[in-house]
Every structure is written in C-alpha cells, then in structure tokens.
PDB file of N, CA and C in Angstrom:
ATOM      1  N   UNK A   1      28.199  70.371  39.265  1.00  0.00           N
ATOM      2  CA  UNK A   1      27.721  69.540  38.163  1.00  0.00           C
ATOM      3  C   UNK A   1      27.113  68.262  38.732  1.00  0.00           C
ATOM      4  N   UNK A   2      26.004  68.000  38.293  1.00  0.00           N
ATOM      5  CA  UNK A   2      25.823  66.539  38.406  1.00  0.00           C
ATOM      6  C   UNK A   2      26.281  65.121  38.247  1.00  0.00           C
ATOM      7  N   UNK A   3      26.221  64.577  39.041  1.00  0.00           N
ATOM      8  CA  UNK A   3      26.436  63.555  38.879  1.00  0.00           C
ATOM      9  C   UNK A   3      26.153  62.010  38.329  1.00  0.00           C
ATOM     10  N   UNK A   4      26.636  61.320  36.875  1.00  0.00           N
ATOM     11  CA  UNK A   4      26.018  60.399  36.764  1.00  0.00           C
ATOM     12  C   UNK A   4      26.005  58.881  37.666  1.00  0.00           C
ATOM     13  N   UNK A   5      26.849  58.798  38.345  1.00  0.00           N
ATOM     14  CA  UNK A   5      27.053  57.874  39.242  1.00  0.00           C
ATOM     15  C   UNK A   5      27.071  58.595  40.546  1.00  0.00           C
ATOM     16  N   UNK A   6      26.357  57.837  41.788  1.00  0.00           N
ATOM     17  CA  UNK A   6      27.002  57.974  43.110  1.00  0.00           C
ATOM     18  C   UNK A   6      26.880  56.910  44.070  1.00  0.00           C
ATOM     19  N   UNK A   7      27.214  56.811  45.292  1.00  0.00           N
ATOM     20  CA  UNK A   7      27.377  55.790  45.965  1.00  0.00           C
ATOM     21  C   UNK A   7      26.524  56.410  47.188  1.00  0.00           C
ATOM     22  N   UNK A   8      25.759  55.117  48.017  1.00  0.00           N
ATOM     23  CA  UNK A   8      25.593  55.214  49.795  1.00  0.00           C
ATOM     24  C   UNK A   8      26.295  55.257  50.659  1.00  0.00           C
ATOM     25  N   UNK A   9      26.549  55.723  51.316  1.00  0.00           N
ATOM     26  CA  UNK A   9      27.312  55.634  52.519  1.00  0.00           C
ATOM     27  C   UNK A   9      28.025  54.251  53.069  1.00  0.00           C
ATOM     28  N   UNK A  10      26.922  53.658  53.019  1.00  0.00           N
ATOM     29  CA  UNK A  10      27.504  51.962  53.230  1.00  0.00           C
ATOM     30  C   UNK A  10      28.240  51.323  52.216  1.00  0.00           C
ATOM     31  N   UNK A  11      28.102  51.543  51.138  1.00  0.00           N
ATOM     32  CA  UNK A  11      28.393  50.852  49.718  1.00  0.00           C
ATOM     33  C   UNK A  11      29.582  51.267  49.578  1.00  0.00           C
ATOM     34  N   UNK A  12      29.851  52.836  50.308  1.00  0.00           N
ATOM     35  CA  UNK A  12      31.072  53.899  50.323  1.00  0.00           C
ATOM     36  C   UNK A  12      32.247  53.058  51.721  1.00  0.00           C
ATOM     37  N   UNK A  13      31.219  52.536  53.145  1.00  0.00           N
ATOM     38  CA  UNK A  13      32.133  51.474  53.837  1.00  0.00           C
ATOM     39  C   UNK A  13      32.882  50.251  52.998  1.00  0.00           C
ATOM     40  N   UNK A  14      31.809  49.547  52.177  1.00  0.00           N
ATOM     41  CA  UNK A  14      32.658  48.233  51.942  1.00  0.00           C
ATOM     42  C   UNK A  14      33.306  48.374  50.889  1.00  0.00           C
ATOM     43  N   UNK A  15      32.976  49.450  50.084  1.00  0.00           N
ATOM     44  CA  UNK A  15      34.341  50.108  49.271  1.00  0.00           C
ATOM     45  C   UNK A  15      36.027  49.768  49.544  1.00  0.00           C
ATOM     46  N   UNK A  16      35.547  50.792  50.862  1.00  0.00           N
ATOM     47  CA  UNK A  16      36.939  51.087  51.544  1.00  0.00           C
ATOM     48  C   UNK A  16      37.591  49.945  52.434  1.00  0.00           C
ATOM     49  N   UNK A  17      36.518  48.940  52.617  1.00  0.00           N
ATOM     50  CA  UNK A  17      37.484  47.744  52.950  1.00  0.00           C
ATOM     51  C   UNK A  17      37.273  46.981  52.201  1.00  0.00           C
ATOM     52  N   UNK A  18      37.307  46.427  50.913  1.00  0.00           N
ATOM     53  CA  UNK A  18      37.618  45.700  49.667  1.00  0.00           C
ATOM     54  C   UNK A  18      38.871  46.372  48.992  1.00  0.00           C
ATOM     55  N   UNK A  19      38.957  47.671  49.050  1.00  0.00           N
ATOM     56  CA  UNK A  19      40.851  48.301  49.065  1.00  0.00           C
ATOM     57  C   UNK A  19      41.323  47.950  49.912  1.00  0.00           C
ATOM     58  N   UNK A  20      41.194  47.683  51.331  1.00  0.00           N
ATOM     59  CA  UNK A  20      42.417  47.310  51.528  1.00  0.00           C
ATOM     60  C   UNK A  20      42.903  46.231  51.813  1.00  0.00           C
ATOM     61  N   UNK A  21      41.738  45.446  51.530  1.00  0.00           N
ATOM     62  CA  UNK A  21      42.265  43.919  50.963  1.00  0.00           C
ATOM     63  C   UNK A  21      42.745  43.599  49.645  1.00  0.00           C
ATOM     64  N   UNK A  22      42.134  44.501  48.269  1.00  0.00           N
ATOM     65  CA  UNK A  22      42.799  44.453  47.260  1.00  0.00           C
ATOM     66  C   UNK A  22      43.592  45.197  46.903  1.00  0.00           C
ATOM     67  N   UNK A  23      43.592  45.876  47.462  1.00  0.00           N
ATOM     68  CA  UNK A  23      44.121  47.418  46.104  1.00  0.00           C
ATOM     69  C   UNK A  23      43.256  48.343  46.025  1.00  0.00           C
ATOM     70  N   UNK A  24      43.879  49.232  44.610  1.00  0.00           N
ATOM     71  CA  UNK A  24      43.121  50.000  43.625  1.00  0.00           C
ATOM     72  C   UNK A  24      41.770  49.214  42.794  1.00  0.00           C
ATOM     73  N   UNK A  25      40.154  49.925  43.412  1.00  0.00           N
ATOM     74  CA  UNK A  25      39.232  48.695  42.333  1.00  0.00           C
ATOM     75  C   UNK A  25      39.028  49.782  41.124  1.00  0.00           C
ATOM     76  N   UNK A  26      38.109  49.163  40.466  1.00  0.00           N
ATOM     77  CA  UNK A  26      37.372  49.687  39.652  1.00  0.00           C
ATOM     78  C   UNK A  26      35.507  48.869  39.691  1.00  0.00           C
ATOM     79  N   UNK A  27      34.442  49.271  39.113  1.00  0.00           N
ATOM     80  CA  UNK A  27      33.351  49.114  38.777  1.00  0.00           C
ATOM     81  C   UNK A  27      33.036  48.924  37.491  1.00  0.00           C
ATOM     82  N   UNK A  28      32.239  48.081  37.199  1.00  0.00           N
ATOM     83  CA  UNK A  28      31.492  48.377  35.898  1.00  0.00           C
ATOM     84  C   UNK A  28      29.949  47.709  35.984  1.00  0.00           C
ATOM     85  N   UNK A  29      28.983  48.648  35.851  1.00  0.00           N
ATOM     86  CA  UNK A  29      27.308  48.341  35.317  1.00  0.00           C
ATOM     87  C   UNK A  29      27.761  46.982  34.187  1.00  0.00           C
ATOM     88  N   UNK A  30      27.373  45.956  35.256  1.00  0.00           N
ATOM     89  CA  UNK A  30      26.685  44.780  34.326  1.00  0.00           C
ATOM     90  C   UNK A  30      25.971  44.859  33.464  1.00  0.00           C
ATOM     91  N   UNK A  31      25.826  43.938  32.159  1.00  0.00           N
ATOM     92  CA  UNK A  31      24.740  44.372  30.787  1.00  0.00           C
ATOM     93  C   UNK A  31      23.570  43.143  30.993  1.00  0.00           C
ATOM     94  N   UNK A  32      23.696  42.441  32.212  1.00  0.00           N
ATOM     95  CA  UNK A  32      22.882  41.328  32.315  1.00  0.00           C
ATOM     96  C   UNK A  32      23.725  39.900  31.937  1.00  0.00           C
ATOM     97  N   UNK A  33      24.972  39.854  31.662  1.00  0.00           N
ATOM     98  CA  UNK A  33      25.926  38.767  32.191  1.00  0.00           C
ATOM     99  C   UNK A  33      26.165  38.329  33.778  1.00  0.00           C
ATOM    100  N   UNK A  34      25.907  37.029  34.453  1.00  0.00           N
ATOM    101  CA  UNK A  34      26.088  36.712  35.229  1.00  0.00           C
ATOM    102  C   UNK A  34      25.668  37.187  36.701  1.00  0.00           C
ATOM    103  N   UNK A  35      25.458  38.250  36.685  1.00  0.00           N
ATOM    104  CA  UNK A  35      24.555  38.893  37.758  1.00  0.00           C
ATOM    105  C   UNK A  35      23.741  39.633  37.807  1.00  0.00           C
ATOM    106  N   UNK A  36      22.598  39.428  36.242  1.00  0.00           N
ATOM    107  CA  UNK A  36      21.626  40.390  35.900  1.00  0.00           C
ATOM    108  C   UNK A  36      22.737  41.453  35.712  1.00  0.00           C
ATOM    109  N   UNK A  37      21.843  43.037  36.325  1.00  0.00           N
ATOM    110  CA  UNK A  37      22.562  44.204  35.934  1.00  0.00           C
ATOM    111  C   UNK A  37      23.278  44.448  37.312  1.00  0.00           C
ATOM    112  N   UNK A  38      23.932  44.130  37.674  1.00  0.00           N
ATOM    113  CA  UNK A  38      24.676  44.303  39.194  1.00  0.00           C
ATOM    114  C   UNK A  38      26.113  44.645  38.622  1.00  0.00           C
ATOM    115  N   UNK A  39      26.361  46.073  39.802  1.00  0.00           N
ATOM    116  CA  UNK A  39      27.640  46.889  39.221  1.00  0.00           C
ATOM    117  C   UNK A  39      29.022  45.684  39.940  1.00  0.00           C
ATOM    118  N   UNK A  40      29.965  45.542  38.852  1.00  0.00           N
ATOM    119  CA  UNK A  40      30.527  44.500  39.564  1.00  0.00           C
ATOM    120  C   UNK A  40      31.837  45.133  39.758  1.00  0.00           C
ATOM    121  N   UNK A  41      31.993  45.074  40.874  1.00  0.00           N
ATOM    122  CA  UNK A  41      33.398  45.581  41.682  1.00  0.00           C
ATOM    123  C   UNK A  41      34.982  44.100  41.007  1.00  0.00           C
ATOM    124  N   UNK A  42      36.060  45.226  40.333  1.00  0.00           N
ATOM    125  CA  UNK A  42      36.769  44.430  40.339  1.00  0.00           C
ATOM    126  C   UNK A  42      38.543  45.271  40.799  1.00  0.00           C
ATOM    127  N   UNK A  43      39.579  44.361  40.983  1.00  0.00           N
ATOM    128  CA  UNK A  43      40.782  45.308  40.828  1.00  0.00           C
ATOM    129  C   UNK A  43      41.073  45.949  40.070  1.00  0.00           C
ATOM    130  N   UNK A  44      41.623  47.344  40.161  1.00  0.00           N
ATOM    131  CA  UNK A  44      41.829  47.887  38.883  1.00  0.00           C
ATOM    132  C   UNK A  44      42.459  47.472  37.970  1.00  0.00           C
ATOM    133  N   UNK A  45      42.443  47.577  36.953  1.00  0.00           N
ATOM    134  CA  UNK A  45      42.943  46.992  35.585  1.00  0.00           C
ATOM    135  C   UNK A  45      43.256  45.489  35.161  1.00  0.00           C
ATOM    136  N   UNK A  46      42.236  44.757  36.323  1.00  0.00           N
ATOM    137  CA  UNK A  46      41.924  43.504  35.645  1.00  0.00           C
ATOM    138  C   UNK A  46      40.690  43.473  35.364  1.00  0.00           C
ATOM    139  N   UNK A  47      39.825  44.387  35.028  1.00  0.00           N
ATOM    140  CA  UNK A  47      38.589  44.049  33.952  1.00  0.00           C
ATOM    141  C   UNK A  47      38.846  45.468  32.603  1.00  0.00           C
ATOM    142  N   UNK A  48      39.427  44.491  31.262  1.00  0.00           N
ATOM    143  CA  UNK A  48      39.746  45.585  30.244  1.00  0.00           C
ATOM    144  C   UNK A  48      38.187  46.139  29.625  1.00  0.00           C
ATOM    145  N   UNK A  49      38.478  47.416  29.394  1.00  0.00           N
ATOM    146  CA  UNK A  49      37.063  48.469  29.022  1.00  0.00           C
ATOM    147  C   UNK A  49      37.848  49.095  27.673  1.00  0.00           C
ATOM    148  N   UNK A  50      37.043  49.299  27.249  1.00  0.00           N
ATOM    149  CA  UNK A  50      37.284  50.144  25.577  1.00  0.00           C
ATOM    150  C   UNK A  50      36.301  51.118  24.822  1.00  0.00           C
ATOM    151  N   UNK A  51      36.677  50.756  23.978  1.00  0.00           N
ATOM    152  CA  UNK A  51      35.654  51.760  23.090  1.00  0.00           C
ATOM    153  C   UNK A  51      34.506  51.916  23.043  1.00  0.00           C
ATOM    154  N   UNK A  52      33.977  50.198  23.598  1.00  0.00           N
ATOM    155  CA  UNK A  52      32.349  50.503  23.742  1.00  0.00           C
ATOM    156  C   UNK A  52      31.853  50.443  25.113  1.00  0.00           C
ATOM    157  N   UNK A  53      33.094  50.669  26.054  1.00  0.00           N
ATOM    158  CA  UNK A  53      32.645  51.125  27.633  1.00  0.00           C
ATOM    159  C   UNK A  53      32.705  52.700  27.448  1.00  0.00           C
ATOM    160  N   UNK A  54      31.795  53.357  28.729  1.00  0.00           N
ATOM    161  CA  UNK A  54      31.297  55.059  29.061  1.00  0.00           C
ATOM    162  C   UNK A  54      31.889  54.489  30.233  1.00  0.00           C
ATOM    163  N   UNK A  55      32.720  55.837  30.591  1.00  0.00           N
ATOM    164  CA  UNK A  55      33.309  56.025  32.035  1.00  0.00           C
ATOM    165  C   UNK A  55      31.943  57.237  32.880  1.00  0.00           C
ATOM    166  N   UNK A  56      31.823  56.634  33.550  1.00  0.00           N
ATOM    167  CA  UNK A  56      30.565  57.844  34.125  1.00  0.00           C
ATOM    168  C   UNK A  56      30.667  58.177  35.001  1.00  0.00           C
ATOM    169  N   UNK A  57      32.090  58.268  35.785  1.00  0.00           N
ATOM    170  CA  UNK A  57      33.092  58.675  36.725  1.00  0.00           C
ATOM    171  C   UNK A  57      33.470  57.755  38.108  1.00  0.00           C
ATOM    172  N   UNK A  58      33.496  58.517  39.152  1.00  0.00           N
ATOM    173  CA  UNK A  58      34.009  57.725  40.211  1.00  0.00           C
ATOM    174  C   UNK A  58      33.146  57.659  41.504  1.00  0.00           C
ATOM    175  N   UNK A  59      32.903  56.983  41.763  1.00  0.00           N
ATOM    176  CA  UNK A  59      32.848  56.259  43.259  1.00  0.00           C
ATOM    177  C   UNK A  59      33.694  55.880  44.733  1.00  0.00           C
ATOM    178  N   UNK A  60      33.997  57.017  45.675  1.00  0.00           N
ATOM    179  CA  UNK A  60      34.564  56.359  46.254  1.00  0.00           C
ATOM    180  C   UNK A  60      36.259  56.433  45.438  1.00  0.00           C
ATOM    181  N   UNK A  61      36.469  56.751  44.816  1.00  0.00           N
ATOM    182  CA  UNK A  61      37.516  56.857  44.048  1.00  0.00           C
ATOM    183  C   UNK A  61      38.209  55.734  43.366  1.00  0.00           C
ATOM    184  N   UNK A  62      37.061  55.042  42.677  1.00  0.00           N
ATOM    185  CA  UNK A  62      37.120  54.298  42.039  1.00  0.00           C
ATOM    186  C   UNK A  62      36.554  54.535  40.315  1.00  0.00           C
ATOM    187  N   UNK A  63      36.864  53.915  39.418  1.00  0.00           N
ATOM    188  CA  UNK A  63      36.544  54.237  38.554  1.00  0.00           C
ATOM    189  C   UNK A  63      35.142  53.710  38.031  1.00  0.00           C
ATOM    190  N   UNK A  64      33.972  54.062  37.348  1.00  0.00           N
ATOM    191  CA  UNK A  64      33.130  53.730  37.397  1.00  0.00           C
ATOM    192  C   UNK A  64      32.809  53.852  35.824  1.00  0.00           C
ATOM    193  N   UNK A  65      32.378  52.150  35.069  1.00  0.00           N
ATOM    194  CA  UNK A  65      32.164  52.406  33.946  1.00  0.00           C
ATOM    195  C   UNK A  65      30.532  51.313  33.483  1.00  0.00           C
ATOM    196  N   UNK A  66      30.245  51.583  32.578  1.00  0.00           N
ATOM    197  CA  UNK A  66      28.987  50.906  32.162  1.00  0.00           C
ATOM    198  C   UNK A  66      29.253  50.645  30.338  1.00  0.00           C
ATOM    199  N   UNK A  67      28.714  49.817  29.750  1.00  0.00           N
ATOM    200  CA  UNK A  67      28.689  49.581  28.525  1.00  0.00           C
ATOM    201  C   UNK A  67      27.911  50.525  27.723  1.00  0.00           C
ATOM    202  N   UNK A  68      28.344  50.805  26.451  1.00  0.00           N
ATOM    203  CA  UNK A  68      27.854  52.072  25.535  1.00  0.00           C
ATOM    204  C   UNK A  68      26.337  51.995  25.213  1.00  0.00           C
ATOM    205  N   UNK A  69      25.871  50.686  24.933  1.00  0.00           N
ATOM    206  CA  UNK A  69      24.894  50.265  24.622  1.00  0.00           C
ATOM    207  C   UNK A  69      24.122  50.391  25.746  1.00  0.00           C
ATOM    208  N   UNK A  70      24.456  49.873  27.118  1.00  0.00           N
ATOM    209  CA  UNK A  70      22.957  50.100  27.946  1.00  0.00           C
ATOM    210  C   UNK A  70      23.450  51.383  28.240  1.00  0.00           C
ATOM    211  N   UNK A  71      24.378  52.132  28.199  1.00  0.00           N
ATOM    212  CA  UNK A  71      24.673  53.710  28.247  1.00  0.00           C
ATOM    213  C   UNK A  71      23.180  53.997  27.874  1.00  0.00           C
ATOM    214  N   UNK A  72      22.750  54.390  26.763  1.00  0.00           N
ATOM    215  CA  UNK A  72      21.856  54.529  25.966  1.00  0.00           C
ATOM    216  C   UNK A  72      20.621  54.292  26.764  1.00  0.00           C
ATOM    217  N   UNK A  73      20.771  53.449  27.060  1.00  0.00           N
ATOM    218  CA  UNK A  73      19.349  52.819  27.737  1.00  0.00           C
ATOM    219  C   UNK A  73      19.299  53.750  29.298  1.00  0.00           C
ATOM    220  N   UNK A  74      20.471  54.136  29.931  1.00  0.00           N
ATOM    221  CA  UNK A  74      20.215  54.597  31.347  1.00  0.00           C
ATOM    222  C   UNK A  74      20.360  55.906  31.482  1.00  0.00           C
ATOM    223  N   UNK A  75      21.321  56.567  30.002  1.00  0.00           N
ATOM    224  CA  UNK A  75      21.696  58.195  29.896  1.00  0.00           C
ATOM    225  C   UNK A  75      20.681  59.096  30.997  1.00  0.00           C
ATOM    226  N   UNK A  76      19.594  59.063  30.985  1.00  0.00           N
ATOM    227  CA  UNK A  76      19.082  59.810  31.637  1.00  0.00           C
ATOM    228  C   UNK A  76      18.539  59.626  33.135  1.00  0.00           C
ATOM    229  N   UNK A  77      19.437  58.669  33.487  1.00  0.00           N
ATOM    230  CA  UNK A  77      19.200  58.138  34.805  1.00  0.00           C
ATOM    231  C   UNK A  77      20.402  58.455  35.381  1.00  0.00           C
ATOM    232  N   UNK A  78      20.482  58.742  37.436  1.00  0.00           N
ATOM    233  CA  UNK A  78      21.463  58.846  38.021  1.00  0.00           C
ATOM    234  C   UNK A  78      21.405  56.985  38.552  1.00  0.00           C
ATOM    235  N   UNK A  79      22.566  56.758  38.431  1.00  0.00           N
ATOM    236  CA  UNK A  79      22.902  55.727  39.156  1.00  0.00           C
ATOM    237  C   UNK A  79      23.572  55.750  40.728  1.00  0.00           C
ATOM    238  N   UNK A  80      22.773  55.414  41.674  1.00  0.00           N
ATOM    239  CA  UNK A  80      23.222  55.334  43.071  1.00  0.00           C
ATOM    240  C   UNK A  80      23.918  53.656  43.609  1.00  0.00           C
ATOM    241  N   UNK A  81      24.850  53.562  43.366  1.00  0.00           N
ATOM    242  CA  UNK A  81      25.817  51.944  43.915  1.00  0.00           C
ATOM    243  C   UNK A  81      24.949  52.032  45.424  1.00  0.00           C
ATOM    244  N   UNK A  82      24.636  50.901  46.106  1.00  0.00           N
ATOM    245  CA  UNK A  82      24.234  50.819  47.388  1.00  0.00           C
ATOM    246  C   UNK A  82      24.984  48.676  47.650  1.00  0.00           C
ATOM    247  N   UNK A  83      24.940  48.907  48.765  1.00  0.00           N
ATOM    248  CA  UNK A  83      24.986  47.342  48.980  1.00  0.00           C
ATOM    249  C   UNK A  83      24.065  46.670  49.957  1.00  0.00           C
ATOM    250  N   UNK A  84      23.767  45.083  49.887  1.00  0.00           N
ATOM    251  CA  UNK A  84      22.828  44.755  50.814  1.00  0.00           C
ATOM    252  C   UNK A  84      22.941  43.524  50.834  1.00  0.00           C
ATOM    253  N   UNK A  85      22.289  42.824  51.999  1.00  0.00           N
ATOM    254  CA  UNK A  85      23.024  41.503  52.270  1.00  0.00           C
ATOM    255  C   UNK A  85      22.496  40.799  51.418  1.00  0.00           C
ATOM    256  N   UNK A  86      23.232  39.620  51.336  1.00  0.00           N
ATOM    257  CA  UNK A  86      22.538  38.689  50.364  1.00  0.00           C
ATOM    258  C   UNK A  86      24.378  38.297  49.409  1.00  0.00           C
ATOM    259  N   UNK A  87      24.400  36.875  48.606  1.00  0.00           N
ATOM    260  CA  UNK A  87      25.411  36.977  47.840  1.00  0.00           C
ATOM    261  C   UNK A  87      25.068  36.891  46.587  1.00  0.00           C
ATOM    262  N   UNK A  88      25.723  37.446  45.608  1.00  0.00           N
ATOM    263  CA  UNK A  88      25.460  37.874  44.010  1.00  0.00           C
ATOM    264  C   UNK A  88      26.243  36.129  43.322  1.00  0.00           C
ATOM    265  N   UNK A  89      25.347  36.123  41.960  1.00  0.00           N
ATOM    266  CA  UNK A  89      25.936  34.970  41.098  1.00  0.00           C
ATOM    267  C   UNK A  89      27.515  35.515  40.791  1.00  0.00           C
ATOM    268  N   UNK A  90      27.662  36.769  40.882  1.00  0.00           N
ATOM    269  CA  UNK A  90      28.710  37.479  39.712  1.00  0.00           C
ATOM    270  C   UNK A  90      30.670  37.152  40.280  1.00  0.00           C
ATOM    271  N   UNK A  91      31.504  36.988  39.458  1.00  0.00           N
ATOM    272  CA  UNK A  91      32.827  37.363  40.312  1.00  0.00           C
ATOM    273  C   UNK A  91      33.041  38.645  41.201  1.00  0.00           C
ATOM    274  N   UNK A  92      32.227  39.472  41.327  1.00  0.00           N
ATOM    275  CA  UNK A  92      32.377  40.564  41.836  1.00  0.00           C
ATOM    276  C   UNK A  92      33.151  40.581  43.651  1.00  0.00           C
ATOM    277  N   UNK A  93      34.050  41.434  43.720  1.00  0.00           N
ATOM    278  CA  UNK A  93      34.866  41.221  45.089  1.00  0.00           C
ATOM    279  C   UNK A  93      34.151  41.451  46.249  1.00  0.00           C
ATOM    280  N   UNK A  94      32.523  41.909  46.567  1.00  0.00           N
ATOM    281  CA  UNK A  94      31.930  41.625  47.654  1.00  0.00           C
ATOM    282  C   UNK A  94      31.554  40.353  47.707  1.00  0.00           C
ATOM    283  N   UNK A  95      31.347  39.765  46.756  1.00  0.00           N
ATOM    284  CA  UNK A  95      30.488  38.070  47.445  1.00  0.00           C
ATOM    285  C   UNK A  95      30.876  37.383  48.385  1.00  0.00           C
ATOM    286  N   UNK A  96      32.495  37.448  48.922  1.00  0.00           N
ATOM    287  CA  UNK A  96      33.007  36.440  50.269  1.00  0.00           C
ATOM    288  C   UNK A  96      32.589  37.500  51.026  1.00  0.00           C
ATOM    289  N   UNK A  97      32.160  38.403  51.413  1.00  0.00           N
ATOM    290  CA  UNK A  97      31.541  39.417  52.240  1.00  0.00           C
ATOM    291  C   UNK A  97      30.323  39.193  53.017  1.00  0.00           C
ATOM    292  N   UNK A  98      28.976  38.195  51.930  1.00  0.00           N
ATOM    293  CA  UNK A  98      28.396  38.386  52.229  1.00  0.00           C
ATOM    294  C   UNK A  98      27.630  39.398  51.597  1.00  0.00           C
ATOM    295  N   UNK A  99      27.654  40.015  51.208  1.00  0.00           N
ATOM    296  CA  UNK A  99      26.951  41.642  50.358  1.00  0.00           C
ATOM    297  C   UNK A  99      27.171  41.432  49.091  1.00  0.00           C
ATOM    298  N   UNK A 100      26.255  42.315  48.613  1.00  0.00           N
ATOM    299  CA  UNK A 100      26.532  42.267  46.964  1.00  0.00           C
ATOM    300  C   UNK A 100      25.827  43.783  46.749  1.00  0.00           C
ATOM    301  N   UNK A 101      26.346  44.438  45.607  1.00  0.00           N
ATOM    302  CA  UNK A 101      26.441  45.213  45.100  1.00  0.00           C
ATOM    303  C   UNK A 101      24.591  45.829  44.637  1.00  0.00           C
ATOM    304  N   UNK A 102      24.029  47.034  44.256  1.00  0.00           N
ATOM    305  CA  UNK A 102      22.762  47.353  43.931  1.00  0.00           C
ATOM    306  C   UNK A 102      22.687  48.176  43.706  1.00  0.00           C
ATOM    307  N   UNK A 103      22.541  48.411  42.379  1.00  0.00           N
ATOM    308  CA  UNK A 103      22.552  49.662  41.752  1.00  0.00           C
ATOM    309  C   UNK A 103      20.782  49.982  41.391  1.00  0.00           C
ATOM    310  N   UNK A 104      20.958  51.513  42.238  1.00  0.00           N
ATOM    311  CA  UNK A 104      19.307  52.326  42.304  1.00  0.00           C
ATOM    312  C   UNK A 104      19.243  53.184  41.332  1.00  0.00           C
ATOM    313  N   UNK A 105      18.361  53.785  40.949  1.00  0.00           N
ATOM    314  CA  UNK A 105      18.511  54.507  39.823  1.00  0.00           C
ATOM    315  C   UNK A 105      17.085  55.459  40.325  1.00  0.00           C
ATOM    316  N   UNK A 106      16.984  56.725  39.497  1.00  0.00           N
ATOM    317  CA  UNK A 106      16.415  58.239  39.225  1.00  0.00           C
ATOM    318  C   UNK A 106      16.611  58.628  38.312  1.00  0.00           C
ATOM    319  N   UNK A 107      15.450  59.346  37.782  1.00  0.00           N
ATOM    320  CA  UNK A 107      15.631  59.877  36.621  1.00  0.00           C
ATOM    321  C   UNK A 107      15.753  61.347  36.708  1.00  0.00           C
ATOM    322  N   UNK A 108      16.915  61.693  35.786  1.00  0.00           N
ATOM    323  CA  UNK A 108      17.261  62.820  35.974  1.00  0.00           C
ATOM    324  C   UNK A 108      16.064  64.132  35.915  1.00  0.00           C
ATOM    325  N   UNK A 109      16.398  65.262  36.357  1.00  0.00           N
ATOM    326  CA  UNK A 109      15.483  66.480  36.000  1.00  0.00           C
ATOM    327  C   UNK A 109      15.952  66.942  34.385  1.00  0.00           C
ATOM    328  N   UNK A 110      14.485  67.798  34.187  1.00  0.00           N
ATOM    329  CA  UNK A 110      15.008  68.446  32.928  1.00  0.00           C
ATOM    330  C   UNK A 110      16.194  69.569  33.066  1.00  0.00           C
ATOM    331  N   UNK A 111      16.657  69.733  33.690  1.00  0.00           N
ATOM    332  CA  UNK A 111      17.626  70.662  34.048  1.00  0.00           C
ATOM    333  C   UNK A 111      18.539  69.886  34.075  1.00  0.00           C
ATOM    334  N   UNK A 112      19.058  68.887  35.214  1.00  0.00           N
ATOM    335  CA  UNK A 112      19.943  67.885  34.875  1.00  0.00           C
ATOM    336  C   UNK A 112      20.274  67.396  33.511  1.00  0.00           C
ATOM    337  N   UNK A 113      19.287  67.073  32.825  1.00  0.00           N
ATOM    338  CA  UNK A 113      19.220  66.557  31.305  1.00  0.00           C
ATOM    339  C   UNK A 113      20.412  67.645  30.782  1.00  0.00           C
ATOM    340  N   UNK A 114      19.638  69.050  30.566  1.00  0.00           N
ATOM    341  CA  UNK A 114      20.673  69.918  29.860  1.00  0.00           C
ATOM    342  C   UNK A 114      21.873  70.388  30.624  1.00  0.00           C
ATOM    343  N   UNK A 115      22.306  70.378  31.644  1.00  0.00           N
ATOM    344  CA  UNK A 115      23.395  70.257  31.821  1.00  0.00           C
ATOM    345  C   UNK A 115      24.176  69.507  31.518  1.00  0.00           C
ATOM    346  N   UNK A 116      23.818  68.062  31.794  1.00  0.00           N
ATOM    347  CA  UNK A 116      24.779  66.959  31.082  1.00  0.00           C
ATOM    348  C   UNK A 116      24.823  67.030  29.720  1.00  0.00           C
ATOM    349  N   UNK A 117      24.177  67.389  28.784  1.00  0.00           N
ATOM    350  CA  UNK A 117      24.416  67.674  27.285  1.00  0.00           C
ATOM    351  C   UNK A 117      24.833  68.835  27.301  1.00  0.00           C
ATOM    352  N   UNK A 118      24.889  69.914  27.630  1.00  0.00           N
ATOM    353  CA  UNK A 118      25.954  70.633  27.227  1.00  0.00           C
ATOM    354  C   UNK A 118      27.483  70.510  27.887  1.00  0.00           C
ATOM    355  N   UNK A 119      27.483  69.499  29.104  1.00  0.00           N
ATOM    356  CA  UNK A 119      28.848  69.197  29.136  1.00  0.00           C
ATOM    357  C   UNK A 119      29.323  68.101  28.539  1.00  0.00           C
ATOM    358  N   UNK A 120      28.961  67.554  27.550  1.00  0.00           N
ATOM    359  CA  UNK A 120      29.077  66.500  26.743  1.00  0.00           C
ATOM    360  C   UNK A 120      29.314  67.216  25.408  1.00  0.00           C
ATOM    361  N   UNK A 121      28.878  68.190  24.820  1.00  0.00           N
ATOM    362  CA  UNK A 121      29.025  69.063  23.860  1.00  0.00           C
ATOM    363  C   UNK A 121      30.058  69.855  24.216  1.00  0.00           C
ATOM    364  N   UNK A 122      30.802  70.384  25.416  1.00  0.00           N
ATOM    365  CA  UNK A 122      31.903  71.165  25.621  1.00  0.00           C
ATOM    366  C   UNK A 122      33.205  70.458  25.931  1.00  0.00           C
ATOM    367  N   UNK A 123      32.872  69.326  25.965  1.00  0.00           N
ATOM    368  CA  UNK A 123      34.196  68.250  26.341  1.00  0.00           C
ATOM    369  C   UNK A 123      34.884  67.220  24.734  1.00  0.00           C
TER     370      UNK A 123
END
C-alpha cells in the first residue's frame, strides 16, 4: 500500500537522535502557524490532536499527523519529511540542532489515488 507520509534517510538519522534525547516523538504538518508549513517534531503526547487532526501514519516510528482542513488541501499528495540546515521559527525539537524539518511533496498517481480511496472506504 502506499504511502501517505515518508521520510529521507537523513531526516530518518536525526529522528533517531532526537529519541534519544527525548523519548517517544510525534509529528504534525504545520497549517502555517509559526513555521509556515514545517512538520513540527514534538514528544509524544505533548502536542494534543483530535477530531480535526488526520493521522497519515508513521515515520520512523513516530506518529505522523496533519490538520483535517489542509488534509483536504494535500489528500492527493505524498508527503516526504527531509531535513536541512538552517534553524526553523517553530518550537519544533530540531532547532538546537541546527536543522529544521522540510516537508517535499508529489502528487500521487491515478492508481495511487484509487487505492487510497478504496482503503479509506474499507476501513
């Protein structure tokens, strides 16, 4: 199955050492608060998500979520997390790093398209 989120290789390094300085993280696609749209890395279950967050799976084994509303706006896009130097406005846990977070995007195939709607219709 496809994937709506994935990560780079590198983005997949500083992942894995931001765990083990924090913990368990999580992600969420910015809506254009504080760091434009930059996916902002936080500990798990100190950024609360609800009803109008889409979980669009994991990263790195992290949880990966975006808001319902730009949901809408990106549904048909894969999102690729990458990182690159530079530091972000956002609280996000790369900025004492040095790096900040960059989310790439593709647009899905028509095939992709219907796969993800019919696993959205079977779930």
């Amino acid at each position: 199955m496809v994937a709506r989120v994935e990560v780079t290789p590198k983005a997949e390094e500083m992942i894995a050492r931001l765990k083990a300085l924090h913990g368990p993280l999580m992600f969420h696609q910015s809506g254009g608060c504080c760091d434009g749209s930059a996916p902002m890395c936080y500990p798990a279950n100190e950024f609360r998500t609800g009803a109008q967050d889409v979980h669009l799976g994991q990263i790195a084994g992290c949880d990966f979520y975006i808001g319902a509303a730009q949901f809408e706006y990106w549904r048909h896009t894969q999102l690729l997390i990458d990182v690159v130097p530079g530091r972000g406005a956002g609280f996000s846990l790369e900025a004492p790093e040095g790096v900040r977070f960059l989310t790439r995007s593709r647009v899905f195939s028509d095939d992709e398209v219907a796969e993800l709607d019919a696993a959205e219709r079977a779930a």
